[in-house]
Each structure stands twice: as structure tokens, then as C-alpha cells.
N, C-alpha and C. Protein backbone atom coordinates (compact mmCIF):
# COMPACT_ATOMS: atom_id res chain seq x y z
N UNK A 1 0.82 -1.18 0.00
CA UNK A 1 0.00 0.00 0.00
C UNK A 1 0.87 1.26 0.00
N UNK A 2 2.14 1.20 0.55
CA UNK A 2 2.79 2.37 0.63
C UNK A 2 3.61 2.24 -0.87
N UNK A 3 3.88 1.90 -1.29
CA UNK A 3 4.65 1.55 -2.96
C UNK A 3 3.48 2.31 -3.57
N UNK A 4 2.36 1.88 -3.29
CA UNK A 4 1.24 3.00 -4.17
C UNK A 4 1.13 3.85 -4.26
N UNK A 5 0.83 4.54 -3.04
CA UNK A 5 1.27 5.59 -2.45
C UNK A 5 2.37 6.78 -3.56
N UNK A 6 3.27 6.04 -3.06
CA UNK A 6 4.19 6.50 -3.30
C UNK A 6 4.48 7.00 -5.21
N UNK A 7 4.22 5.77 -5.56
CA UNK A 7 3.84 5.52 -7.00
C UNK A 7 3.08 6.75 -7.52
N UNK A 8 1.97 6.40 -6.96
CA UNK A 8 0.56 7.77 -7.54
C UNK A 8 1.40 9.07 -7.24
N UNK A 9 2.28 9.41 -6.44
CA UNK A 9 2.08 10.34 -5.75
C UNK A 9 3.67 11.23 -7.26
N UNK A 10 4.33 10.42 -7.42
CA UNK A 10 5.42 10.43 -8.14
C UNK A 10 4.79 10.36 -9.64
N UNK A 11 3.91 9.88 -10.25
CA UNK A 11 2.83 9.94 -11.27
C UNK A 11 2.40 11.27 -11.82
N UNK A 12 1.81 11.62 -10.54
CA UNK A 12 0.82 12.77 -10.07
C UNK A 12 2.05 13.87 -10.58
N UNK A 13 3.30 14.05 -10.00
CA UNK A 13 4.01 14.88 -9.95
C UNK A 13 4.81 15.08 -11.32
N UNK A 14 4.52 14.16 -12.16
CA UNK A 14 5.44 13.87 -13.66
C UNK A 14 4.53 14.85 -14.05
N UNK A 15 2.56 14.60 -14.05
CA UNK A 15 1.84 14.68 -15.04
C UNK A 15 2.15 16.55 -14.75
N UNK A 16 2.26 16.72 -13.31
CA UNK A 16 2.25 18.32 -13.65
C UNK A 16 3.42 18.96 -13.88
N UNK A 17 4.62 17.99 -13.39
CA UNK A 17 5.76 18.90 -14.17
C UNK A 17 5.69 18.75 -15.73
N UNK A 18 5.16 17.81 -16.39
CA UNK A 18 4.97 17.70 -18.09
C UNK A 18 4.11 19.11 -17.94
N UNK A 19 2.92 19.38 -17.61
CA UNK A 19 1.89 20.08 -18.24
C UNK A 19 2.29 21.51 -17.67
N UNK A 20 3.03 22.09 -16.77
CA UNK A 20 3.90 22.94 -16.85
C UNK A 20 4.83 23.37 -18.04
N UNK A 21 5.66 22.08 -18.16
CA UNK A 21 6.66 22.39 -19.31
C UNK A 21 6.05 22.54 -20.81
N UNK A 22 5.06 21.99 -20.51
CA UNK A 22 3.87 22.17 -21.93
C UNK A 22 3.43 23.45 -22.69
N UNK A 23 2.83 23.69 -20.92
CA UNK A 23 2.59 25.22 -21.02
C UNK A 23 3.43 25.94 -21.00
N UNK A 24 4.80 26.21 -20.72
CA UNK A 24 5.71 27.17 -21.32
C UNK A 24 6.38 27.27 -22.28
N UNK A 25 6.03 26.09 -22.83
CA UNK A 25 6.56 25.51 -24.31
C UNK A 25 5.58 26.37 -25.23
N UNK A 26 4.65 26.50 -25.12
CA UNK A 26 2.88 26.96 -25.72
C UNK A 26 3.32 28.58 -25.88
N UNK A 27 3.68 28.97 -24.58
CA UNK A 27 4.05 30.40 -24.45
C UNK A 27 5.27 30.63 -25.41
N UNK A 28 6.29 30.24 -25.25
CA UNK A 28 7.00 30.39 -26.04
C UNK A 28 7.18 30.83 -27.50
N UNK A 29 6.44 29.59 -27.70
CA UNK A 29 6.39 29.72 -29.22
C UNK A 29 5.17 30.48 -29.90
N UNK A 30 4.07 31.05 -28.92
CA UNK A 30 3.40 31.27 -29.59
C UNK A 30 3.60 33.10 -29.31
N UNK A 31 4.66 33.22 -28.04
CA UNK A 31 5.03 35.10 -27.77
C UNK A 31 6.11 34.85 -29.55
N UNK A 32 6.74 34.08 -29.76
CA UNK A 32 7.72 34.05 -30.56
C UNK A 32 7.03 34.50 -32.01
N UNK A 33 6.41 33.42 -32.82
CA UNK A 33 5.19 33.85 -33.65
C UNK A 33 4.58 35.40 -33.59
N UNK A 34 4.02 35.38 -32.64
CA UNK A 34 3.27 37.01 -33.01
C UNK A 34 4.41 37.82 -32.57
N UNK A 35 5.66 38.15 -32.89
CA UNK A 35 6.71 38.99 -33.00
C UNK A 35 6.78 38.68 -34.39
N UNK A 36 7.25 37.19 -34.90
CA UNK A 36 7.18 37.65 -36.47
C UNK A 36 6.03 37.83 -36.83
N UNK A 37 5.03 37.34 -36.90
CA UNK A 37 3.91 38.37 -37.62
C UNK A 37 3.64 39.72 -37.42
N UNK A 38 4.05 40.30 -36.20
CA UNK A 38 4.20 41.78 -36.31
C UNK A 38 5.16 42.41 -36.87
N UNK A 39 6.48 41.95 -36.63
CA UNK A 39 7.58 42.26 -37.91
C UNK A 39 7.19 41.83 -39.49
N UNK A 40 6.48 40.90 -39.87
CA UNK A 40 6.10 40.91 -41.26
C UNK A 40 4.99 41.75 -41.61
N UNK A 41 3.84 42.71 -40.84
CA UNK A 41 2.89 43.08 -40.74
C UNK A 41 3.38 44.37 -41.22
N UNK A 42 4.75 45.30 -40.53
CA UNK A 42 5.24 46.03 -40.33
C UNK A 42 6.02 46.52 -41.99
N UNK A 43 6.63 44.62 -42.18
CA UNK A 43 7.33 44.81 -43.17
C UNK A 43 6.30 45.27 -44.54
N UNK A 44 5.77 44.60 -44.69
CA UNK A 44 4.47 44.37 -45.48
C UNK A 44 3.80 46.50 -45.81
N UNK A 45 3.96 46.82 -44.43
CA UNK A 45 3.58 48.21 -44.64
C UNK A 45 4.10 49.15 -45.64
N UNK A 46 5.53 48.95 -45.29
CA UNK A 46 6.34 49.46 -46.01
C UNK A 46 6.75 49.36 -47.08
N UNK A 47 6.31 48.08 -47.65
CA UNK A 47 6.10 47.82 -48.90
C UNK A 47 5.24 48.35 -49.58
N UNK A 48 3.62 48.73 -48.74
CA UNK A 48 2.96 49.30 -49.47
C UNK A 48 2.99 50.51 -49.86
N UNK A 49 3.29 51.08 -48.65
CA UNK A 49 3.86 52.41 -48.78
C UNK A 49 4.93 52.82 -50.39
N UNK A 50 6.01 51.89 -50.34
CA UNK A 50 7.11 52.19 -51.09
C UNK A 50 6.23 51.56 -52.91
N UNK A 51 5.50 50.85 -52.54
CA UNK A 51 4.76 50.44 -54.09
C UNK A 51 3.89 51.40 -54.58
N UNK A 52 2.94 51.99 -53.18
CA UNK A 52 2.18 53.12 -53.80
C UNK A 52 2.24 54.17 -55.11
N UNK A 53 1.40 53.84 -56.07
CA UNK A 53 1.63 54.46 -57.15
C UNK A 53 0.83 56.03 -57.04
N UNK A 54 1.46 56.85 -56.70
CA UNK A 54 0.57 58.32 -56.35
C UNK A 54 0.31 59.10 -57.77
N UNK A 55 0.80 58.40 -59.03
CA UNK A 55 0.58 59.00 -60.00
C UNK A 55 -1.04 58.57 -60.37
N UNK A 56 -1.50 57.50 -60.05
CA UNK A 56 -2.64 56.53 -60.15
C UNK A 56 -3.29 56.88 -59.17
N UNK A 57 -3.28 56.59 -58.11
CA UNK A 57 -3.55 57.00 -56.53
C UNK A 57 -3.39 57.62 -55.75
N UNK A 58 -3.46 58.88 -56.30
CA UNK A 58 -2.88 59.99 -54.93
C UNK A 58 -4.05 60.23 -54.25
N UNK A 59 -3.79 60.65 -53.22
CA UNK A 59 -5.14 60.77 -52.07
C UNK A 59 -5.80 62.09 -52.39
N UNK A 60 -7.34 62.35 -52.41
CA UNK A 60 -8.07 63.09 -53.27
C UNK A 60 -8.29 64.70 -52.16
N UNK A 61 -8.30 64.32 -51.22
CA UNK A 61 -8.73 65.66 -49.71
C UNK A 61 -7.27 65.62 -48.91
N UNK A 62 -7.16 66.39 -48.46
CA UNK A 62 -6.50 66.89 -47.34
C UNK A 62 -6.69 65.84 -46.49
N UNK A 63 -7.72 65.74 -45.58
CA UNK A 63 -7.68 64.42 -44.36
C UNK A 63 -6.62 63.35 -45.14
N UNK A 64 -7.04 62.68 -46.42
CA UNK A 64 -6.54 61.36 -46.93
C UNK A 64 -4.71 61.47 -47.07
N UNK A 65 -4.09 62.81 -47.36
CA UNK A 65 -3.11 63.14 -47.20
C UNK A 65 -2.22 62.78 -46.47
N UNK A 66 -2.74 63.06 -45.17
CA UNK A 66 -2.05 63.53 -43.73
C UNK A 66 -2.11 62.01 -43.08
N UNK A 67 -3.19 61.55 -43.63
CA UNK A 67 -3.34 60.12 -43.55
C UNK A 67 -2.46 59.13 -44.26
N UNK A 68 -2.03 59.53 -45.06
CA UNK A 68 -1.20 58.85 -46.11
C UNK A 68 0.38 59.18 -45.30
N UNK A 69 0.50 60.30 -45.08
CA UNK A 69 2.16 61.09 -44.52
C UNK A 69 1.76 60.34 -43.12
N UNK A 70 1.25 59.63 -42.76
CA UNK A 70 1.07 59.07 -40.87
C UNK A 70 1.46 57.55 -41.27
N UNK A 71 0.99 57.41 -42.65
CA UNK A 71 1.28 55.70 -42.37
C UNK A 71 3.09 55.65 -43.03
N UNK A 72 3.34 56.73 -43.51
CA UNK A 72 4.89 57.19 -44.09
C UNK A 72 5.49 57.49 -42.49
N UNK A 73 5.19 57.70 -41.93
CA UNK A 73 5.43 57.86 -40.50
C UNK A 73 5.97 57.17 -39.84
N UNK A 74 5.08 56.11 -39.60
CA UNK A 74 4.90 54.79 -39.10
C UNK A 74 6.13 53.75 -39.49
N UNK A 75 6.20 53.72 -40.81
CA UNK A 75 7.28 53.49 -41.49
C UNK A 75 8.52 53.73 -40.94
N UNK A 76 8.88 55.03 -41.18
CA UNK A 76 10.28 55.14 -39.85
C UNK A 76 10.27 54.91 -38.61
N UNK A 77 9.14 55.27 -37.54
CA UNK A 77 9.31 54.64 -36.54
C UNK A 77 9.16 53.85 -36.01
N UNK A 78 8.33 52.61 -36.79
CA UNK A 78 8.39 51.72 -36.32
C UNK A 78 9.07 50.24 -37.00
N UNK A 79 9.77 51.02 -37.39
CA UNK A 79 10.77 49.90 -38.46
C UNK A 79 12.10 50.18 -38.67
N UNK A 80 13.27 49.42 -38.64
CA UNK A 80 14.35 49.37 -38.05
C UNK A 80 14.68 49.54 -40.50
N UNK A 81 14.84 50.57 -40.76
CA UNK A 81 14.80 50.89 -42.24
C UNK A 81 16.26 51.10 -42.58
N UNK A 82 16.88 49.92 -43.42
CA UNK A 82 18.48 50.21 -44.09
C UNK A 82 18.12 51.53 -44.72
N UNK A 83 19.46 52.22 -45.00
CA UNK A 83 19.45 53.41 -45.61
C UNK A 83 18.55 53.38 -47.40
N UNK A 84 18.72 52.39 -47.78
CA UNK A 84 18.41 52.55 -49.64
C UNK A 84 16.59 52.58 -49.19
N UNK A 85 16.27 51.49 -48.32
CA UNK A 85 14.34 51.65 -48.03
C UNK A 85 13.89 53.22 -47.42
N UNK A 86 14.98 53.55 -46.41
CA UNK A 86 14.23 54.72 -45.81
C UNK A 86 14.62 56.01 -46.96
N UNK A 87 15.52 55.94 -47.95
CA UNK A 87 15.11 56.91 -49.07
C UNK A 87 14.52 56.56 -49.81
N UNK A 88 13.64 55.39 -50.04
CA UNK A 88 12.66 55.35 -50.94
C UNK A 88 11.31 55.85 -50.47
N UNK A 89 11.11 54.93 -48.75
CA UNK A 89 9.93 55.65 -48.27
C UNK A 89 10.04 56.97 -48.07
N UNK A 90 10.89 58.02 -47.80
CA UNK A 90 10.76 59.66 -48.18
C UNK A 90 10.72 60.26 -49.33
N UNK A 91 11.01 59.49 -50.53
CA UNK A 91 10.58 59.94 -51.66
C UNK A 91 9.04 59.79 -52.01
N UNK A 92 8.76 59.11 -51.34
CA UNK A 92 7.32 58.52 -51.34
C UNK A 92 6.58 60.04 -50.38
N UNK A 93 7.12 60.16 -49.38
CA UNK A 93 6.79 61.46 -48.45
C UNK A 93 6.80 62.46 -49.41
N UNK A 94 7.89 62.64 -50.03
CA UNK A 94 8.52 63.88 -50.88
C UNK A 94 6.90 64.26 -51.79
N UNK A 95 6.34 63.69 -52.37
CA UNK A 95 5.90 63.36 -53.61
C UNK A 95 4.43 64.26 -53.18
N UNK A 96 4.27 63.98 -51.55
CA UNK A 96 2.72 64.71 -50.80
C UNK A 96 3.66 66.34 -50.89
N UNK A 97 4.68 66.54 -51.08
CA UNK A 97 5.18 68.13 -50.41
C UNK A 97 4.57 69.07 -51.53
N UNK A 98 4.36 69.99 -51.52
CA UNK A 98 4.09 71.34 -52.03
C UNK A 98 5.36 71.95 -53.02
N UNK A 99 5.44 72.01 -54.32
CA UNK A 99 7.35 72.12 -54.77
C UNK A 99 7.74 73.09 -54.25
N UNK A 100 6.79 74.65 -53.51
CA UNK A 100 7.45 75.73 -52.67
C UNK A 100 8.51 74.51 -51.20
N UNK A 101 7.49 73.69 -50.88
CA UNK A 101 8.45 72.99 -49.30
C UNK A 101 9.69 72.35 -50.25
N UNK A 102 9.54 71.88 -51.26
CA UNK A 102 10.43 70.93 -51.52
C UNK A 102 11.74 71.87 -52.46
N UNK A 103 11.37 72.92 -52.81
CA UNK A 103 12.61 73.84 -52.88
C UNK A 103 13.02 74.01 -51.71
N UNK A 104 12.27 74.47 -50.46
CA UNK A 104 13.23 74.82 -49.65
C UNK A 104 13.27 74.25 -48.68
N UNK A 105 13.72 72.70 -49.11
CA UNK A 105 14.04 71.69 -48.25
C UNK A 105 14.77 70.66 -49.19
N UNK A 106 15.89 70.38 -49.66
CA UNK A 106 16.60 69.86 -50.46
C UNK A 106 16.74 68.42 -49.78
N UNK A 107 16.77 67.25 -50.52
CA UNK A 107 16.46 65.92 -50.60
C UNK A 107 17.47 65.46 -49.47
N UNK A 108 18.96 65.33 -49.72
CA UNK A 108 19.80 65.60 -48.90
C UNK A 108 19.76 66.06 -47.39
N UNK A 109 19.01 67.33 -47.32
CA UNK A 109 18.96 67.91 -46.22
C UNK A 109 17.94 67.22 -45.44
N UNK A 110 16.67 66.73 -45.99
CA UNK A 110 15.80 66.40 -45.27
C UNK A 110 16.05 64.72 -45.04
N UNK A 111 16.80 64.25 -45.81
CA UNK A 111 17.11 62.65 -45.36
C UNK A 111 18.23 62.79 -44.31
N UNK A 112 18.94 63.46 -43.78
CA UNK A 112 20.22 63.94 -42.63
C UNK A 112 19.35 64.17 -41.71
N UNK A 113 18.31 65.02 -41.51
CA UNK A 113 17.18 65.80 -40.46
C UNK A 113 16.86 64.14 -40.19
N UNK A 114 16.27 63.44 -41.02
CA UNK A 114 15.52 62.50 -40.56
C UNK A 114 16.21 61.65 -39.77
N UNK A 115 17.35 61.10 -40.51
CA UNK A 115 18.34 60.28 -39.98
C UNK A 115 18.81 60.34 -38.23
N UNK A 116 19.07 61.50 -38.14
CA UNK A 116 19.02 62.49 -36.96
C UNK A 116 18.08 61.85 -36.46
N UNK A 117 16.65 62.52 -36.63
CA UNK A 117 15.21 62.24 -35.71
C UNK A 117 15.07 60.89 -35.53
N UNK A 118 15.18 60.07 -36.40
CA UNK A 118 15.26 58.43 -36.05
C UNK A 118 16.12 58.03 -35.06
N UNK A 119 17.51 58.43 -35.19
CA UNK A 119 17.89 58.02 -34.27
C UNK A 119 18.10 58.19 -32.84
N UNK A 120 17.61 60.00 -32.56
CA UNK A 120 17.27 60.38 -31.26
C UNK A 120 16.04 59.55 -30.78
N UNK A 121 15.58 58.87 -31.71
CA UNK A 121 13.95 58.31 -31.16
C UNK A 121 14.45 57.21 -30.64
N UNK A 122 15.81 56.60 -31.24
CA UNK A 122 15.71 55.33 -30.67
C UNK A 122 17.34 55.30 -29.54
N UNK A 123 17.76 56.37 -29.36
CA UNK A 123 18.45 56.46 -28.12
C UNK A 123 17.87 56.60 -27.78
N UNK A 124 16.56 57.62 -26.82
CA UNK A 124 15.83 57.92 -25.67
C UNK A 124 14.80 56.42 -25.82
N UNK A 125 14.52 55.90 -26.76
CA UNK A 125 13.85 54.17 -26.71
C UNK A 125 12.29 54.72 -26.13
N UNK A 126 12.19 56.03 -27.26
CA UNK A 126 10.78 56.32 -27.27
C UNK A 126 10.31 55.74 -28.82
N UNK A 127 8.66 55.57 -28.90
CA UNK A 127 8.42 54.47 -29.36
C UNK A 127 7.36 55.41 -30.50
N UNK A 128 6.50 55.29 -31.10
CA UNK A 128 5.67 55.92 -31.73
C UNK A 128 4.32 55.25 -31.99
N UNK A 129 3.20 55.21 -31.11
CA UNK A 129 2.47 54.20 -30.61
C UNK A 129 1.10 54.83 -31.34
N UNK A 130 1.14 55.84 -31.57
CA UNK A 130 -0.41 56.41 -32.67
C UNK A 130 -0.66 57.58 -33.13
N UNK A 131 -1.46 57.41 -34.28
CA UNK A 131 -1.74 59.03 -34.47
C UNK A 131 -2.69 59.02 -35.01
N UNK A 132 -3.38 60.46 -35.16
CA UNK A 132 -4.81 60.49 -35.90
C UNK A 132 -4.75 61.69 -36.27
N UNK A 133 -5.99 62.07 -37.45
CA UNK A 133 -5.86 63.38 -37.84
C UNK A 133 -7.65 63.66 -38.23
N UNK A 134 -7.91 64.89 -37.77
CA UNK A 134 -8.77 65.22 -37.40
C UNK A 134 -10.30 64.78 -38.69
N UNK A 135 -11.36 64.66 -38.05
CA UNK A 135 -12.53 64.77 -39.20
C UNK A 135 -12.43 65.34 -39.90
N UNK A 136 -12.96 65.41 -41.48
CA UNK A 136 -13.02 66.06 -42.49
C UNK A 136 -13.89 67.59 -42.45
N UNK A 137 -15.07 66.94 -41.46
CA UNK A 137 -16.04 68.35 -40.93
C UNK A 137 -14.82 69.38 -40.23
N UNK A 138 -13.95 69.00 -39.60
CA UNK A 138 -12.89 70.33 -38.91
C UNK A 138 -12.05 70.67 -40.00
N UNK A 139 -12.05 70.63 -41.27
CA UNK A 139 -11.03 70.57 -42.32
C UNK A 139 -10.83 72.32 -42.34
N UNK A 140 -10.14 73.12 -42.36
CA UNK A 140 -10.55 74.95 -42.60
C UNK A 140 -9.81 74.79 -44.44
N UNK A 141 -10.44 75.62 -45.38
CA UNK A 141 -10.42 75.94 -46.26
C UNK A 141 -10.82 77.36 -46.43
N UNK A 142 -9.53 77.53 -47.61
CA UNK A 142 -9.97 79.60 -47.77
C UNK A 142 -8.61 79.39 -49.24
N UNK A 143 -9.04 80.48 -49.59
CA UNK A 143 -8.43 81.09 -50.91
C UNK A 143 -7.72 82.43 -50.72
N UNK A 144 -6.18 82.42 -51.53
CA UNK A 144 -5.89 84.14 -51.19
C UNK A 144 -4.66 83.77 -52.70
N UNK A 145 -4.74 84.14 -53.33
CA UNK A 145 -4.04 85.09 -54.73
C UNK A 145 -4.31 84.08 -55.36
N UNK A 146 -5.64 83.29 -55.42
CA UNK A 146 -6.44 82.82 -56.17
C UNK A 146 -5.67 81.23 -56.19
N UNK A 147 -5.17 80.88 -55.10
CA UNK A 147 -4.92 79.48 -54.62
C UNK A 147 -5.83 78.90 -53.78
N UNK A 148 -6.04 77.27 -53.55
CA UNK A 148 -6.96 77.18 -52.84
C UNK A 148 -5.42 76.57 -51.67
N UNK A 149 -6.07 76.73 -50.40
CA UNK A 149 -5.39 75.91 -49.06
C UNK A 149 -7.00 75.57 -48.22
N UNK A 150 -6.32 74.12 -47.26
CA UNK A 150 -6.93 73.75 -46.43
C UNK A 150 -5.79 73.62 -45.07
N UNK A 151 -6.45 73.38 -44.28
CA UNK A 151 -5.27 73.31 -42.63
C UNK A 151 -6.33 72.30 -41.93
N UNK A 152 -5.37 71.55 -41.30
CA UNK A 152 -6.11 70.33 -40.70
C UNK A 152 -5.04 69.90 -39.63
N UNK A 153 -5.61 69.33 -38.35
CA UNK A 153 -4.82 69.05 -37.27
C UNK A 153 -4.41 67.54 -37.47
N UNK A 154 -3.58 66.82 -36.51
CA UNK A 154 -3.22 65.45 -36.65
C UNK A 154 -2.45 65.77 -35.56
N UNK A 155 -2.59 64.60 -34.72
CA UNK A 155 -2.05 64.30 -33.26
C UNK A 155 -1.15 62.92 -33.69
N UNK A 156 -0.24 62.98 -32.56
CA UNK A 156 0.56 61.83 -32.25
C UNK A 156 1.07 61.35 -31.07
N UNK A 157 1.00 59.89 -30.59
CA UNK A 157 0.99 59.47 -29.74
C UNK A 157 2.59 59.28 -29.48
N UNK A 158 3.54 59.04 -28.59
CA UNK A 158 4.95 59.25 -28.10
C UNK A 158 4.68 58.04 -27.11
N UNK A 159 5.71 57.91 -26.57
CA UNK A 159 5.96 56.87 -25.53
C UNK A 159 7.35 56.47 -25.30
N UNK A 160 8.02 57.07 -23.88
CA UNK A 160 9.33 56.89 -23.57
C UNK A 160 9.15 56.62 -21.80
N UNK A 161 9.59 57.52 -21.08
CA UNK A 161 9.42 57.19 -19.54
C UNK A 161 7.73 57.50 -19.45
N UNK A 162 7.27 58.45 -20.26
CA UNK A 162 5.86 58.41 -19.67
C UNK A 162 5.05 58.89 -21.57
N UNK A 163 3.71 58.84 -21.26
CA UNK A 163 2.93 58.89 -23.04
C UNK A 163 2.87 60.61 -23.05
N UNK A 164 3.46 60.53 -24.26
CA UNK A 164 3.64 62.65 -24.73
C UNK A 164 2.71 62.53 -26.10
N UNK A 165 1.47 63.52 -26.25
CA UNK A 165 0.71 64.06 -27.08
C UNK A 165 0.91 65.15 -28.04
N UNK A 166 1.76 65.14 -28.48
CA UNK A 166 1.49 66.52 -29.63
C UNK A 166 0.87 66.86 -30.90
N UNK A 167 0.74 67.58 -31.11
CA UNK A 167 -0.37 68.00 -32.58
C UNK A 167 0.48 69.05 -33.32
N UNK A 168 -0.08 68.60 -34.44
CA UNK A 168 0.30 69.49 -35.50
C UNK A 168 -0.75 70.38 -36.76
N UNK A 169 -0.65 71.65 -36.94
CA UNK A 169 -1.50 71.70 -37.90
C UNK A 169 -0.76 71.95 -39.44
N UNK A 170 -1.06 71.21 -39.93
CA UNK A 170 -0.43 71.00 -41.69
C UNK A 170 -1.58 72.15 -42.43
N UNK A 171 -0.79 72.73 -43.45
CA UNK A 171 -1.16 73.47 -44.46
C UNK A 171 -0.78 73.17 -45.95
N UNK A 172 -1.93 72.75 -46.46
CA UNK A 172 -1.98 72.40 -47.76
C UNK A 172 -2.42 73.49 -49.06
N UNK A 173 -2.02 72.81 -50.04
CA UNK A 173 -2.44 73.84 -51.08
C UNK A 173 -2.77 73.54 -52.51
N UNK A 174 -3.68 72.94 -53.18
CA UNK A 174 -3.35 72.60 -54.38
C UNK A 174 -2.82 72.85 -55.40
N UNK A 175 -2.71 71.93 -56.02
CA UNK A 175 -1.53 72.55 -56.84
C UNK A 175 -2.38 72.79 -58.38
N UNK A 176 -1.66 72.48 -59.28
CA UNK A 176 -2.00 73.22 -60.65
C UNK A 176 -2.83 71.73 -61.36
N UNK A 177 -2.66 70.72 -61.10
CA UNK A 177 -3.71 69.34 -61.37
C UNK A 177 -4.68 68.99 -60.41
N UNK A 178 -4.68 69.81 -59.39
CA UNK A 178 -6.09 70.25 -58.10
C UNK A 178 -5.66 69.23 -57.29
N UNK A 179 -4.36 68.34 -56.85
CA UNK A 179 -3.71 67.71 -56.08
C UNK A 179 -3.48 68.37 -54.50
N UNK A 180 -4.23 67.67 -53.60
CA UNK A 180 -3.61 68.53 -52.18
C UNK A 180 -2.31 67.87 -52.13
N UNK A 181 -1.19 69.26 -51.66
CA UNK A 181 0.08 69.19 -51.32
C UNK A 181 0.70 69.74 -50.36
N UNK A 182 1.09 69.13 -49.31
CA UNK A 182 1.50 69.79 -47.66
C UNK A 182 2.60 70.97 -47.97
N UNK A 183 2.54 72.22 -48.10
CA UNK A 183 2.99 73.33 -47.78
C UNK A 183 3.54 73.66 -46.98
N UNK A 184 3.82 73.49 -45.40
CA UNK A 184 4.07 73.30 -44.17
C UNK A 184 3.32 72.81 -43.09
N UNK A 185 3.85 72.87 -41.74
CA UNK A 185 3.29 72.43 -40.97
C UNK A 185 3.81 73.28 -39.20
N UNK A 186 2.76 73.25 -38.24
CA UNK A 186 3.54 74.07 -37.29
C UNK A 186 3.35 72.58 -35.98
N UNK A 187 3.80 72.56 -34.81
CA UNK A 187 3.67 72.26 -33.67
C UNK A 187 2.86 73.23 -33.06
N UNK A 188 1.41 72.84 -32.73
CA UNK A 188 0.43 73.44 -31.57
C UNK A 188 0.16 73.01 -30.58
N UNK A 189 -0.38 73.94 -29.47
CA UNK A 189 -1.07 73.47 -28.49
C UNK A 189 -2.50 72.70 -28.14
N UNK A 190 -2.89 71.43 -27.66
CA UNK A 190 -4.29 71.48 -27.77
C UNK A 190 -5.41 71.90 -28.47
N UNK A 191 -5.65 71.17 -29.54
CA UNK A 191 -6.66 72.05 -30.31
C UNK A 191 -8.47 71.81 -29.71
N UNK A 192 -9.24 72.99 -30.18
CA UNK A 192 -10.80 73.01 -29.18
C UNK A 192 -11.53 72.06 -29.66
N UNK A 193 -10.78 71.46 -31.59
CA UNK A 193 -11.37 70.73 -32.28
C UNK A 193 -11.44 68.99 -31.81
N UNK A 194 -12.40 68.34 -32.14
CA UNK A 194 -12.69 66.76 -31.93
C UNK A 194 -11.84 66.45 -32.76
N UNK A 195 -11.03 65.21 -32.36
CA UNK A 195 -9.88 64.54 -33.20
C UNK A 195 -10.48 63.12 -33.72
């Protein structure tokens, strides 16, 4: 009776050290998996991004724009980009600019700026976790030497020791094929508008 005992009791203790090791086996591989599918998810973005044909498909409003320059965004920060991809995805950026921004911001200059900003993002091992840009109903539109512009807000989400919010309002302008094209952009405070 005590061999039984003993038996069951040593049984008992296999079945849960197996179903322990089971279950961290489970974990493993399945935290492992959804890292690559988020790295291929990621990768995949940037592909679309960099395939985007804007001669075919350029985005038709202002909102779709800013929307388009957020997922170009996304792209650098959340993707670890060799030098030849991250000048393709800013040529891809380049292509939304206004040719007044893009004279006076030379190709060169603005791939160094970036290079820069990428990599301060990823010494301080702040992260770039969201952004949005405002309804089409908050869109402002007006005309002056017989150009049209719109201005529209877009927020972004940060994340380093603690979550930082900032907004921006972009100024667009169409151009001479009635294309919205980002003109500039400022850093604001809190806007009164719904995001």
C-alpha cells in the first residue's frame, strides 16, 4: 500500500511537471510567432507604402493626405529601415510636399534631419504608438491670390518614460492638377477641435 502511495504520488508529480513544461513551451512559441507576424505586418507596410503608385492614386482631400504622410510615418518609426528603403519611403513622403516645401528643403537635407530624428527616437527608446488626424467636418479651407489651401490638425501618440501628445497643424495647397500638397506644418497646443 505504501509503494502506491508513493507511485501515484510520483505519477501525479510527472503529469504536472509535463503540463507545466507544456505550457511554457505553448508560451514560447506562440510570444515568438506574433513577433514575427508583427515584424512581417510592419514589413508588409512598407512595402505598401514604397509600391504606392501616387501617379494613379494619390489621395483626393486633405484628411486622406495627412493620412497617407502618418502611415509614411509609421514606417520610420516603427521599423528598423536600411538606408536605400528609408530613401525610398521619403521619396514617397517627398511626392505629398508642395514644390514651394520641396525647394526649400533639399532631398539631402531632409534625409540627414531624418536620420538624426530616427535616431534620437531610438536612443531615448521612445516608441511611436499612434496618431490620428482630425474629421473632415474640422477641415478649414480659404483662398488668397487665387490658390486654394486647407489646414487640418493630426495628433501623435509618443511613448518613452511616460505617453507625450502633440499636434500638428499641416497646411496644404493645391496645386496646378487640383492635387492637395502639404505646404508646411507648425507644432500646436491642444486644439478646441474633436480629433
Amino acid at each position: 500500500m505504501e509503494v502506491s502511495k508513493r507511485e501515484r504520488r510520483n505519477k501525479t508529480l510527472i503529469v504536472v511537471i509535463g503540463t507545466i513544461v507544456l505550457i511554457a513551451l505553448y508560451f514560447f512559441f506562440t510570444n515568438r510567432d506574433n513577433k514575427k507576424v508583427e515584424q512581417v505586418a510592419l514589413t508588409e507596410q512598407v512595402q505598401k507604402v514604397i509600391s504606392t503608385d501616387f501617379e494613379m492614386d494619390y489621395p483626393s482631400t486633405p484628411r486622406e493626405v495627412i493620412i497617407q504622410l502618418n502611415e509614411i510615418f509609421d514606417c520610420y518609426y516603427k521599423n528598423d529601415l536600411d538606408d536605400k528603403t528609408l530613401e525610398k519611403v521619403m521619396e514617397q513622403e517627398r511626392i505629398l510636399f508642395d514644390q514651394e516645401l520641396l525647394e526649400a528643403n533639399s532631398f539631402d537635407t531632409q534625409l540627414e534631419g531624418l536620420k538624426e530624428e530616427i535616431l534620437d527616437y531610438q536612443k531615448s527608446k521612445r516608441k511611436m504608438v499612434g496618431s490620428s488626424v482630425a474629421k473632415s467636418s474640422t477641415v478649414k479651407y480659404w483662398s488668397d491670390a487665387g490658390r486654394d489651401y486647407a489646414g487640418i490638425i493630426a495628433s501623435y501618440t509618443s511613448k518613452d518614460n511616460e505617453v507625450t501628445k502633440t499636434y500638428e497643424r499641416y497646411i496644404l495647397r493645391k496645386d496646378d492638377q487640383g492635387k492637395w500638397r502639404i505646404l508646411g506644418w507648425e507644432l500646436i497646443s491642444k486644439p478646441n477641435t474633436d480629433m
